[in-house]
Protein backbone atom coordinates (compact mmCIF):
# COMPACT_ATOMS: atom_id res chain seq x y z
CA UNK A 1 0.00 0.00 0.00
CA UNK A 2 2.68 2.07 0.86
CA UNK A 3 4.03 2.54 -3.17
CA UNK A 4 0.57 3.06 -3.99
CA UNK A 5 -0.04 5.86 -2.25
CA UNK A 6 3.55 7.43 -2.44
CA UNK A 7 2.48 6.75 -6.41
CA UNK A 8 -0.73 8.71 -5.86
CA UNK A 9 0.65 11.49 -4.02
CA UNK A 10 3.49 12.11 -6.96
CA UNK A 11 0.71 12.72 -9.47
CA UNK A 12 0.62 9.19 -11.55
CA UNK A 13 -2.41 8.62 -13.36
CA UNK A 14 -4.43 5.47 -11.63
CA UNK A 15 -4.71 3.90 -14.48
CA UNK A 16 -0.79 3.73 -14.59
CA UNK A 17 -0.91 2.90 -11.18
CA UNK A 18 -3.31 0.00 -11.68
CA UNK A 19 -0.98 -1.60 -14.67
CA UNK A 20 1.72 -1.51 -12.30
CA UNK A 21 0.04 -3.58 -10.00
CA UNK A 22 -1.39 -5.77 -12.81
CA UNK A 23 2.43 -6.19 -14.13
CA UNK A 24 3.53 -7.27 -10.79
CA UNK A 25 1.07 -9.44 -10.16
CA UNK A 26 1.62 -11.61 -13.37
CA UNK A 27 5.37 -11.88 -11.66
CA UNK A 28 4.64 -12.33 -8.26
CA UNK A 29 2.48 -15.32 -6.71
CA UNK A 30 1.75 -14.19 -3.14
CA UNK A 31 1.73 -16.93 0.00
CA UNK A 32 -2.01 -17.49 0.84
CA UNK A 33 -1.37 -15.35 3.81
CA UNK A 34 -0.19 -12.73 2.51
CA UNK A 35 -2.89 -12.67 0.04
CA UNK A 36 -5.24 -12.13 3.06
CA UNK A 37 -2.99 -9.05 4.56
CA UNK A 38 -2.90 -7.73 1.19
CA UNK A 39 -6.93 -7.69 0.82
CA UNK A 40 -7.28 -5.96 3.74
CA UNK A 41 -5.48 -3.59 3.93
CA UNK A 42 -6.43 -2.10 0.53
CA UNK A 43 -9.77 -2.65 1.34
CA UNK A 44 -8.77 -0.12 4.76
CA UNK A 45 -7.04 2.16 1.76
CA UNK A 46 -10.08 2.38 0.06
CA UNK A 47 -11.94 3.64 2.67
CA UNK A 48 -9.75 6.18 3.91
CA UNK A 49 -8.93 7.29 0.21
CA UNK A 50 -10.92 9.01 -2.56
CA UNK A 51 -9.03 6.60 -5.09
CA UNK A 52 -10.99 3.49 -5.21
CA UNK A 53 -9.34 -0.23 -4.62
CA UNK A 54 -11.16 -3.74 -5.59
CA UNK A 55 -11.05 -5.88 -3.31
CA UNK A 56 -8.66 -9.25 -4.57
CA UNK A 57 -4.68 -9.12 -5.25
CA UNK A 58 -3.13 -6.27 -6.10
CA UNK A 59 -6.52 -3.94 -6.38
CA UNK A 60 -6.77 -4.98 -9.56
């Protein structure tokens, strides 16, 4: 969470943002655990944000 937001505050489009995430995720398999931590706290991001996360790996 922490690159996306350092991403959002330096101006890069979400859409940019978003294929990022997509990218890594086509590299990087996260542990089932992980996965978990991952979904929650973007789901916590969301909230607190105006930028809007789905809920799954990666926000994508």
């Amino acid at each position: 969470m922490t690159l996306a937001r350092s991403l959002y505050r330096r101006g890069y489009p979400r859409q940019e943002i978003l294929e990022l995430f997509r990218f890594i995720d086509w590299v990087l398999a996260l542990p089932e655990f992980l996965e978990d931590q991952w979904t929650g706290r973007a789901s916590a991001c969301s909230r607190q944000s105006r930028h809007r996360w789905k809920p799954g790996h990666c926000g994508c």
